[in-house]
Protein backbone atom coordinates (compact mmCIF):
# COMPACT_ATOMS: atom_id res chain seq x y z
CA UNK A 1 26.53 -22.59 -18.96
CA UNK A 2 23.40 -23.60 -17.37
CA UNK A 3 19.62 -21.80 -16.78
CA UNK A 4 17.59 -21.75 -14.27
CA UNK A 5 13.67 -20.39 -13.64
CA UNK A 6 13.97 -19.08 -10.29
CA UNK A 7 11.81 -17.41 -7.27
CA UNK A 8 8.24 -16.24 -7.86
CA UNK A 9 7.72 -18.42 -10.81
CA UNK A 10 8.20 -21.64 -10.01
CA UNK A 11 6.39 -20.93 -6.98
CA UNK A 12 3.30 -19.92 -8.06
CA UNK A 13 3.38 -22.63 -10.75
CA UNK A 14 4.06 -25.27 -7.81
CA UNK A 15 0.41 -23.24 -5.87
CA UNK A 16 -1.47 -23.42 -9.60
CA UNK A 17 -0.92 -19.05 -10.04
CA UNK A 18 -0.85 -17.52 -12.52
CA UNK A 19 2.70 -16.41 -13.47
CA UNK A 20 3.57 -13.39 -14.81
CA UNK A 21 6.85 -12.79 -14.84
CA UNK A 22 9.88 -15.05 -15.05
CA UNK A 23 13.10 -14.33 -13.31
CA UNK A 24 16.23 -16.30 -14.86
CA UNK A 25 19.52 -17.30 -13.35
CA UNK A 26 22.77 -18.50 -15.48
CA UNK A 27 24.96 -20.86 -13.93
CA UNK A 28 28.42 -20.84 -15.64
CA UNK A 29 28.83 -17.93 -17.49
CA UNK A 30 30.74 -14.54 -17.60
CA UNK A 31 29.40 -11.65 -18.61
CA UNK A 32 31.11 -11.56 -21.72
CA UNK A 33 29.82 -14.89 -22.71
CA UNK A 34 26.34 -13.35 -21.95
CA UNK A 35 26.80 -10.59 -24.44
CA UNK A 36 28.27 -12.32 -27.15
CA UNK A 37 25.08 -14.74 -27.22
CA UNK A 38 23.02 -11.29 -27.46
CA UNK A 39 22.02 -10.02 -23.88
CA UNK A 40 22.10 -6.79 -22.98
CA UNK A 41 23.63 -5.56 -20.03
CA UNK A 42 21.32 -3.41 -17.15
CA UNK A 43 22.89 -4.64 -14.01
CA UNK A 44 24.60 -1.50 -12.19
CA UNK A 45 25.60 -3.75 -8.55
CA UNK A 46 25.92 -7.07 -10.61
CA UNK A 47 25.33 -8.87 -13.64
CA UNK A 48 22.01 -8.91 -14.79
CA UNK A 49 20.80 -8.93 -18.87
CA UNK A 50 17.94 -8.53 -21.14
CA UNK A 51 17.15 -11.35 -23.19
CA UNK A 52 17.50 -10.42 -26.77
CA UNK A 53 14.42 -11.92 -27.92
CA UNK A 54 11.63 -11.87 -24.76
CA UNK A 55 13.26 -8.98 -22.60
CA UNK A 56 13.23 -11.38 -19.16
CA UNK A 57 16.13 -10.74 -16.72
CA UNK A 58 18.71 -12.86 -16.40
CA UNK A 59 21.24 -12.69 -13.54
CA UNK A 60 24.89 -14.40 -13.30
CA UNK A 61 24.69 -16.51 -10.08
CA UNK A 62 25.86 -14.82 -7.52
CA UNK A 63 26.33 -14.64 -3.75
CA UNK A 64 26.45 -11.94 -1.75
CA UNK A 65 28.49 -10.58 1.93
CA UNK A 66 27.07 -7.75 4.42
CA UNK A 67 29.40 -4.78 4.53
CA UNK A 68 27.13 -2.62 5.90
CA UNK A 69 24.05 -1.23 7.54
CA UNK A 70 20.73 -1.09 4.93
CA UNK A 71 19.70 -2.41 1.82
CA UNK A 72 22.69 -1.23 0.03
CA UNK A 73 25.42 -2.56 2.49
CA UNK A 74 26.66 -5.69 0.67
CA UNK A 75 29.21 -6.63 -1.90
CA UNK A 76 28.25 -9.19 -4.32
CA UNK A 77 30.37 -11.52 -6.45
CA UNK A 78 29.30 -13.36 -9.88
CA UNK A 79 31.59 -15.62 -11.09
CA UNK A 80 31.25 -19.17 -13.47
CA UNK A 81 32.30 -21.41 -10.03
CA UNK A 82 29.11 -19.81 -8.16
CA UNK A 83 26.76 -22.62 -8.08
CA UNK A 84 22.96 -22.86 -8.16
CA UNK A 85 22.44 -23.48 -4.70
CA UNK A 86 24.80 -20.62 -3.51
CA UNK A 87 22.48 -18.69 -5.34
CA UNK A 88 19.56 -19.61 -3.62
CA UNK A 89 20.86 -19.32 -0.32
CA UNK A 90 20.40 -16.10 -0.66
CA UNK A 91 17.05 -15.54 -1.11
CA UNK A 92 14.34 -14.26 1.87
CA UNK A 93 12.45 -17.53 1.99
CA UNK A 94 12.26 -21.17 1.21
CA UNK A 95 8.99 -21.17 -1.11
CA UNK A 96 11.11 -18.36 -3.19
CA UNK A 97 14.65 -20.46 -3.07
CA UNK A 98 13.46 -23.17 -5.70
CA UNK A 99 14.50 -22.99 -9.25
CA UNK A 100 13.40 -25.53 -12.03
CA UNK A 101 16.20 -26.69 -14.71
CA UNK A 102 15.58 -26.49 -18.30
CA UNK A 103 13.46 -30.03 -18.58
CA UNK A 104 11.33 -28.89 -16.02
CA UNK A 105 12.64 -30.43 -12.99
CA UNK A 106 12.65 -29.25 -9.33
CA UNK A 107 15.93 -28.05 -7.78
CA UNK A 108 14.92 -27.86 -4.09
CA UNK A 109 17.60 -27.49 -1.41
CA UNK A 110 16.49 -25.77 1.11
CA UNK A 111 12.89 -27.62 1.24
CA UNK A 112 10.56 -25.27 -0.03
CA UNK A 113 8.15 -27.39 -1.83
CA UNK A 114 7.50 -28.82 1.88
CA UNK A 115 7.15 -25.59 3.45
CA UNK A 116 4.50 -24.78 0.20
CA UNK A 117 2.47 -27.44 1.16
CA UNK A 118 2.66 -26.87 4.97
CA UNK A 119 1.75 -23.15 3.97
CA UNK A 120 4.86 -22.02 6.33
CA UNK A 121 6.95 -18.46 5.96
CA UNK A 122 10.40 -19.33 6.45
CA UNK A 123 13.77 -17.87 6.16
CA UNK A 124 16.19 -19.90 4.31
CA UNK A 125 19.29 -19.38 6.10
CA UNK A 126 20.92 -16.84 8.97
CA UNK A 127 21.77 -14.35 6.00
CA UNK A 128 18.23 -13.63 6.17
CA UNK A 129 19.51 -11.07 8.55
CA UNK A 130 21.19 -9.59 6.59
CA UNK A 131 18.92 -7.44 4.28
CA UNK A 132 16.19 -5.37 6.90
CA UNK A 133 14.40 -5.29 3.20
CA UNK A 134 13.56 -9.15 4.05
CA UNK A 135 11.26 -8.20 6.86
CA UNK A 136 8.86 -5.81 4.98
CA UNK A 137 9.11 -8.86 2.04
CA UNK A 138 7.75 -11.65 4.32
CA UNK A 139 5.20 -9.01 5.79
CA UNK A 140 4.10 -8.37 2.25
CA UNK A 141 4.31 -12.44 0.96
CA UNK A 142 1.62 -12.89 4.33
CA UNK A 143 -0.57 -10.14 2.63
CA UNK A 144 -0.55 -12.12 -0.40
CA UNK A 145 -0.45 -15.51 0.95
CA UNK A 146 -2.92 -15.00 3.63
CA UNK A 147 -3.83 -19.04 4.32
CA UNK A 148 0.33 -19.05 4.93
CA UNK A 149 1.44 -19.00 9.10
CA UNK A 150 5.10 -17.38 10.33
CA UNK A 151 7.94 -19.84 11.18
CA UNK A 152 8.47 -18.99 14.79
CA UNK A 153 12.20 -18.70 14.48
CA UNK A 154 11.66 -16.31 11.34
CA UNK A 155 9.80 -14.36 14.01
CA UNK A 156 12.18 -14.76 16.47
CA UNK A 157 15.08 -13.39 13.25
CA UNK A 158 12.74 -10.39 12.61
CA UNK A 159 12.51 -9.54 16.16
CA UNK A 160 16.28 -9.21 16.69
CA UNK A 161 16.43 -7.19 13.43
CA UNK A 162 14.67 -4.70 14.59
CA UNK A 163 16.01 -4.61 18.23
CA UNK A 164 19.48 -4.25 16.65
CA UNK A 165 18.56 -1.68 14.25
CA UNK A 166 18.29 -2.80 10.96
CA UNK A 167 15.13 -1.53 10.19
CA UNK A 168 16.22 1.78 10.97
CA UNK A 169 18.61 2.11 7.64
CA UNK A 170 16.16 1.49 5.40
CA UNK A 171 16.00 4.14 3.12
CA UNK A 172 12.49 6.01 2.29
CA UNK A 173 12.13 4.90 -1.18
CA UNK A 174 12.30 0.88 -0.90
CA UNK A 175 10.15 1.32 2.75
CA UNK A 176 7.39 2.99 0.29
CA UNK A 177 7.72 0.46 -2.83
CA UNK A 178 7.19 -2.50 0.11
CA UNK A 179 4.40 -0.43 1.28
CA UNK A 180 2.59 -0.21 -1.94
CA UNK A 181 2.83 -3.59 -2.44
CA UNK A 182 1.66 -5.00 0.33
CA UNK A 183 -1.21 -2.32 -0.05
CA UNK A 184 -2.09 -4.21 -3.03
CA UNK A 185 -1.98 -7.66 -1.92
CA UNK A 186 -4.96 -8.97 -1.43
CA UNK A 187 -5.35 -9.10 2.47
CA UNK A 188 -3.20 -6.03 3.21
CA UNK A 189 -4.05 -6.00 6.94
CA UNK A 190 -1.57 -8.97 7.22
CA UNK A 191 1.60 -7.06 6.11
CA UNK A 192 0.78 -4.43 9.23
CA UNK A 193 -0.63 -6.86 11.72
CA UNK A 194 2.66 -8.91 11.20
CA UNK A 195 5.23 -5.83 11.08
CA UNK A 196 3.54 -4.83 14.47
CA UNK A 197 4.14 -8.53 15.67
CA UNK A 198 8.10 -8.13 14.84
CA UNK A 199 8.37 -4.44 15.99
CA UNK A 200 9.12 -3.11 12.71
CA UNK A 201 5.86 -0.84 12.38
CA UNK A 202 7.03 1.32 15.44
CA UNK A 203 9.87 1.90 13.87
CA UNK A 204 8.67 2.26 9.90
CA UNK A 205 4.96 4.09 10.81
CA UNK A 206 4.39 4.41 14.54
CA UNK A 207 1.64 6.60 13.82
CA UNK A 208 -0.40 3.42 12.86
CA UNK A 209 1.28 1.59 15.36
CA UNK A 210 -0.24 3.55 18.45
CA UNK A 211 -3.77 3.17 17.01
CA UNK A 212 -3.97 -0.16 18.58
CA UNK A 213 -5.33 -0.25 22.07
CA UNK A 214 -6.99 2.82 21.35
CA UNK A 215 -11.03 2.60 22.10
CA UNK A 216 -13.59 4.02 20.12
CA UNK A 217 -17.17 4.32 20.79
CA UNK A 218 -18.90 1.21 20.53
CA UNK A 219 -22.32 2.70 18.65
CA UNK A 220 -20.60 3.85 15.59
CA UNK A 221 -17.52 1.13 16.10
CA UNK A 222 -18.55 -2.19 17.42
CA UNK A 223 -15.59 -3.41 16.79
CA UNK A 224 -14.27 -0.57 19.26
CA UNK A 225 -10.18 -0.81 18.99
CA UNK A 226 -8.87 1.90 16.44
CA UNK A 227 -6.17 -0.68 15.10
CA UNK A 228 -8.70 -3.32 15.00
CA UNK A 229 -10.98 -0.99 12.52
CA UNK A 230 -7.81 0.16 10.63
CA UNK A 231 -6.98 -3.50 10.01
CA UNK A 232 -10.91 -4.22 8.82
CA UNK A 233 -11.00 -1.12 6.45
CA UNK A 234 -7.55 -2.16 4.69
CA UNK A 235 -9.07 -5.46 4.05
CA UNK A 236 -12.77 -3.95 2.95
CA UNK A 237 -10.27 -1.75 0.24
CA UNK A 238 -9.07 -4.89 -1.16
CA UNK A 239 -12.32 -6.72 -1.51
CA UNK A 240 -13.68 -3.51 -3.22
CA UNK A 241 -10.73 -3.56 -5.13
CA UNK A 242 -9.53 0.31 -4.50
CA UNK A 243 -6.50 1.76 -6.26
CA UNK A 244 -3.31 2.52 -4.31
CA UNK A 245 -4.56 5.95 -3.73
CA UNK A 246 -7.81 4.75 -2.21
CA UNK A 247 -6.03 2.51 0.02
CA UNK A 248 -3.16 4.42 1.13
CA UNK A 249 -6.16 6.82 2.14
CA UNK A 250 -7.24 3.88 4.12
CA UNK A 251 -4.72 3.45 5.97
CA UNK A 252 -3.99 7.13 7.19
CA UNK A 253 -7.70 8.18 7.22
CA UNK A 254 -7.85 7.89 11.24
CA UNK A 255 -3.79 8.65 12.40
CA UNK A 256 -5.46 11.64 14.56
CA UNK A 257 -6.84 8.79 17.09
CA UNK A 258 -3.62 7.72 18.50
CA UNK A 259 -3.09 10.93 19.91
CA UNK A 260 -6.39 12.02 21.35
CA UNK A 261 -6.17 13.03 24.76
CA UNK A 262 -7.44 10.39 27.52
CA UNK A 263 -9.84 12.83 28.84
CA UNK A 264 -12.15 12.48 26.31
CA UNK A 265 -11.90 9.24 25.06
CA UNK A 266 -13.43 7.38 23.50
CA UNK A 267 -14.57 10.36 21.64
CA UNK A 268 -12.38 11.33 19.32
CA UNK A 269 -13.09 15.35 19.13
CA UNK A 270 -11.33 16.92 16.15
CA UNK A 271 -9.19 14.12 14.82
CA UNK A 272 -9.21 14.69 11.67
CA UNK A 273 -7.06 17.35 12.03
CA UNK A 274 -4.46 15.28 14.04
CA UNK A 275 -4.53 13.09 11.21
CA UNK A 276 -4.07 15.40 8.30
CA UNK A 277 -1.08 16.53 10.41
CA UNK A 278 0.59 13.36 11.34
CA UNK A 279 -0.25 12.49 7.31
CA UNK A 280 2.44 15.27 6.13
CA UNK A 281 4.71 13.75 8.18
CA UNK A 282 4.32 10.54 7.08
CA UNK A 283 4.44 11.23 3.67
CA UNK A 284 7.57 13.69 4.12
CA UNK A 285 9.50 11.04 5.85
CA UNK A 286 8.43 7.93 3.02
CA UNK A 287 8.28 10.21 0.40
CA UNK A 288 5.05 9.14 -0.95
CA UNK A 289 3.62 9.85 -4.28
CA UNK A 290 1.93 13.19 -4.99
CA UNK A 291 -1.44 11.32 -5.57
CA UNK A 292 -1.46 9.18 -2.72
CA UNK A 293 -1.13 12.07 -0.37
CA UNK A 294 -3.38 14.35 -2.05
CA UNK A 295 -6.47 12.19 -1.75
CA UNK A 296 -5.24 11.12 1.81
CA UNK A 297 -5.38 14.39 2.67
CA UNK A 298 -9.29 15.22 1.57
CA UNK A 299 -10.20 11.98 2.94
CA UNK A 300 -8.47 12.60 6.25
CA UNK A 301 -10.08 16.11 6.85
CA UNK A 302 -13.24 15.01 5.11
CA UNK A 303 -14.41 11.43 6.32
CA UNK A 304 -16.31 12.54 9.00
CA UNK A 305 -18.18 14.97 7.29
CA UNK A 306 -18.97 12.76 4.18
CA UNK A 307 -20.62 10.01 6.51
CA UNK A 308 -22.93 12.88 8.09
CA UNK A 309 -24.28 14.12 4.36
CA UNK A 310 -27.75 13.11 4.57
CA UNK A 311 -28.03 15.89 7.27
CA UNK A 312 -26.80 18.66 5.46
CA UNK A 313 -28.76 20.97 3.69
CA UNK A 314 -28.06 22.11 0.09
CA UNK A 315 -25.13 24.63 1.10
CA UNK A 316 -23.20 23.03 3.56
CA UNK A 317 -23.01 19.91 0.63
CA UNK A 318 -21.74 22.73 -1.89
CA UNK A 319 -19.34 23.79 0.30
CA UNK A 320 -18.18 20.32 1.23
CA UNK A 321 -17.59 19.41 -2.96
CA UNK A 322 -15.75 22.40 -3.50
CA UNK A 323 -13.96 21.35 -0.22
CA UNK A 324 -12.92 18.33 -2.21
CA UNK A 325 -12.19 20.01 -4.80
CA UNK A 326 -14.83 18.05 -6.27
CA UNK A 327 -15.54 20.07 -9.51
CA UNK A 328 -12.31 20.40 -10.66
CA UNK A 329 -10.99 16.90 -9.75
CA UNK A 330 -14.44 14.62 -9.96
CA UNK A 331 -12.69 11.48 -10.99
CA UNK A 332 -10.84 11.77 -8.03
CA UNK A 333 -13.85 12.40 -5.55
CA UNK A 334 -15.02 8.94 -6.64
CA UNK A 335 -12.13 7.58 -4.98
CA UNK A 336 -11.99 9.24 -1.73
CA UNK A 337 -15.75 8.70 -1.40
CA UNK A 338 -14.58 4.79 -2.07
CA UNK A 339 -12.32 5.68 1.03
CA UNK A 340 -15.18 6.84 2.86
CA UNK A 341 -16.90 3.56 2.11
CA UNK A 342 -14.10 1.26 3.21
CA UNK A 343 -14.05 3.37 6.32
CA UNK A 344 -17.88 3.29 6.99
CA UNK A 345 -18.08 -0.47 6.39
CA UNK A 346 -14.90 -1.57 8.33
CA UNK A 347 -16.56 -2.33 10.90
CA UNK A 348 -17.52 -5.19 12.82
CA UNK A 349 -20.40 -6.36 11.79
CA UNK A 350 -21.07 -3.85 9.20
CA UNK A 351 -19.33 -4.74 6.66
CA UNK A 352 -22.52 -5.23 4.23
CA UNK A 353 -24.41 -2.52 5.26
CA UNK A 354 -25.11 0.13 1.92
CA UNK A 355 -23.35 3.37 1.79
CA UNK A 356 -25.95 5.55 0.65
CA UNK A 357 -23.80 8.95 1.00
CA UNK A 358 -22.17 7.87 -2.22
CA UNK A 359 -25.22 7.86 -4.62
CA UNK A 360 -26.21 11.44 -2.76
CA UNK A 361 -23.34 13.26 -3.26
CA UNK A 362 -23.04 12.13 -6.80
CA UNK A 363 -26.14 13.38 -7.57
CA UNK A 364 -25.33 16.84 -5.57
CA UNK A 365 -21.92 16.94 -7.64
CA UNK A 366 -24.20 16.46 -10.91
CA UNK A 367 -26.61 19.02 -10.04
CA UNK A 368 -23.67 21.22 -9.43
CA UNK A 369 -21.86 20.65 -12.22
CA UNK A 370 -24.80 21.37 -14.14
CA UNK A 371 -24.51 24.98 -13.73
CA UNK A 372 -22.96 26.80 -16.39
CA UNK A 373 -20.15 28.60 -14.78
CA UNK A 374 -18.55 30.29 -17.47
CA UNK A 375 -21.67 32.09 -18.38
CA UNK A 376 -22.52 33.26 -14.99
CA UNK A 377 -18.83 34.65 -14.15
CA UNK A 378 -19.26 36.81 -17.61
CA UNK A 379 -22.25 37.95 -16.84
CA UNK A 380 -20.41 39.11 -13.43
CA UNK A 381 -17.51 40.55 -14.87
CA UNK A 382 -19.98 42.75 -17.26
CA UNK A 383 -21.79 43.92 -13.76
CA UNK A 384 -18.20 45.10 -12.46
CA UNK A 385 -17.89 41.92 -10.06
CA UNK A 386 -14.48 40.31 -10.12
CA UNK A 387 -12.63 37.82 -7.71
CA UNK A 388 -14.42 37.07 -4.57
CA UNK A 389 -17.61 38.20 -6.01
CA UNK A 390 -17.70 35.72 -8.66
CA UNK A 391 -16.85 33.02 -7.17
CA UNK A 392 -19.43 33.69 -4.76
CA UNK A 393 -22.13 34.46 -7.36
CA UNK A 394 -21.42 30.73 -9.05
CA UNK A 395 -21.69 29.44 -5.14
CA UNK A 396 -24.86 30.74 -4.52
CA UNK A 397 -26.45 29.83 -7.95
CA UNK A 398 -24.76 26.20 -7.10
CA UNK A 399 -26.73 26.09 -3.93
CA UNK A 400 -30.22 27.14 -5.08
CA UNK A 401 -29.90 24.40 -8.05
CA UNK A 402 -28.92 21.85 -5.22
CA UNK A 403 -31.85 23.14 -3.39
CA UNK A 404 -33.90 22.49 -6.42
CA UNK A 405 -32.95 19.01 -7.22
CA UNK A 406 -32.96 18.21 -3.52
CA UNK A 407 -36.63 18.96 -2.97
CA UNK A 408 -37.78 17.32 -6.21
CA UNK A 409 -36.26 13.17 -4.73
């Protein structure tokens, strides 16, 4: 009975990461072994325990044979005669098929040190094929490892993938969890520049795939292509260090382009509509998390209209908060003006310009929310107004104290 550190940690120790969590494989044992030394069992598709003492996983060697389409089509066997190096053989790529023995050395079959210090993607055998999960991975490791380049014939693998229709059993929930990661990495525009370069984003979010090769106009987007500016905002979310929400936002903010009509492009004449509507979709068909598609939303119908706030007048930014649903939710309309940010300064050449509609509508929101509204809707319900009225009343006195605080900058 041997262990093994495995995967993610030994590679980021090899690169000088941080690690953060260790993933363990035993070499030897049977399950029953496992849990008379203390583990306890989680595994429900094969063996993997809880160390009694730290809580790290640690999986029975195993290896693994496609019986299916998907992510769940395989059949997995664990046994003491698996060795270490079937183990690894079945892992996505060569910088995560290294494991490091219990005095610290380097078990390295399938050359991943090498392709660590060549900063090279690679698939570590044909299995790769296997698992259509493997293609969002790699997509998501370039996100994170953004100095690292694509093995052309792991490029050539993902490519037949998808044109024999892996890709297309993945199931909604794993396709989201990917997603979200790579969202998070910390040059997300990778993951979806490199999924379009494969084929997979036409099939996972072809909504974002048709943005590119659609032109904008060049005085508010020098940068011009839609897909291009997508790609730039993703990346300004990550250097401002937006949560998920903010940059799932991102991403769908601007869905409504792909599908203007030619005649009047490169104007893009009521597209935030388009967007909020290809949005539901989107989030129907991945299932995405209530909050993520709530802010998406606002920001989607709203974008436009938060970049053009220094020309409104004190009602038409009341009506834009409670649009936002700004004085209920005000933690929240920090983030999707964040989104608004990333959008305005995604663009070429932009991309340090100030975003002064921030600080404004802040201060409009405070001057709002200043207003006592529980004393003027009783003083409305003692004058018989109920309803409609109300909310009206608090509108109006909303707007005049706006007005107010507007005058006196």
């Amino acid at each position: 009975m041997q262990t093994y550190r495995v995967g993610g940690a030994v590679r980021d120790a090899l690169l000088g990461r941080d690690v953060h969590d260790h993933d363990w494989v035993v070499v030897g044992a049977t399950p029953e072994q496992m849990m008379d030394a203390g583990f306890l069992p989680i595994g429900k598709d094969f063996p993997v325990f809880l160390h009694p003492e730290t809580r790290e996983e640690y999986a029975l060697a195993r290896t693994e044979r496609k019986t299916a389409r998907g992510y769940h089509g395989f059949a997995f066997r664990a046994a003491p005669d698996v060795t270490l190096e079937q183990d690894l053989a079945r892992r996505d790529l060569t910088i995560n098929a290294m494991a490091q023995d219990e005095q610290g050395r380097i078990i390295d079959p399938f050359n991943g040190r090498a392709d660590l210090e060549a900063r090279v993607l690679r698939h570590v055998t044909e299995a790769f094929r296997e698992d259509p999960v493997r293609i969002l991975r790699v997509a998501r490791f370039a996100a994170r490892f953004a100095d690292f380049s694509l093995a052309p014939e792991t490029l050539a693998l993902m490519r037949g993938m998808v044109a024999d229709g892996e890709v297309d059993a993945l199931v909604p929930e794993r396709v989201w969890q990917e997603l979200a990661r790579g969202l998070m990495e910390a040059r997300p525009s990778r993951m979806f520049e490199m999924l379009r370069e494969c084929g997979a984003l036409a099939r996972i979010l072809p909504e974002v795939d048709r943005l590119w090769g659609v032109p904008q106009r060049a005085d508010y987007h020098p940068e011009v292509d839609t897909g291009v500016h997508l790609m730039m905002v993703l990346d300004m979310s990550a250097r401002l260090a937006a949560p998920l929400t903010v940059r799932f936002a991102c991403l769908t903010h601007d869905l409504g382009k792909g599908t203007t009509p030619e005649e009047i492009l490169p104007k893009h004449i009521g597209h935030e509509q388009r967007s909020a509507h290809l949005l539901k979709d989107v989030c129907e068909r991945l299932r995405v998390p209530t909050d993520c598609r709530e802010l998406a939303k606002v920001v989607a119908y709203e974008h436009g209209n938060i970049h053009r706030c220094e020309e409104f007048g004190a009602a038409a930014l009341v009506r834009l908060l409670e649009r936002c649903d700004a004085f209920r939710k005000p933690q929240r309309f920090e983030e999707v003006l964040l989104a608004c940010e990333c959008d305005a300064r995604g663009r070429l050449g932009l991309e340090e310009r100030a975003y002064p509609q921030r600080d404004r509508l802040l201060f409009v929101l405070a001057a709002a929310r200043s207003v006592d509204t529980a004393v003027l809707a009783a003083q409305a319900r003692e004058q018989g107004s109920s309803g409609e009225e109300i909310g009206a009343r608090i509108h109006k006195v909303r707007t005049e104290v706006v007005a107010d605080r507007l005058r006196a900058l």
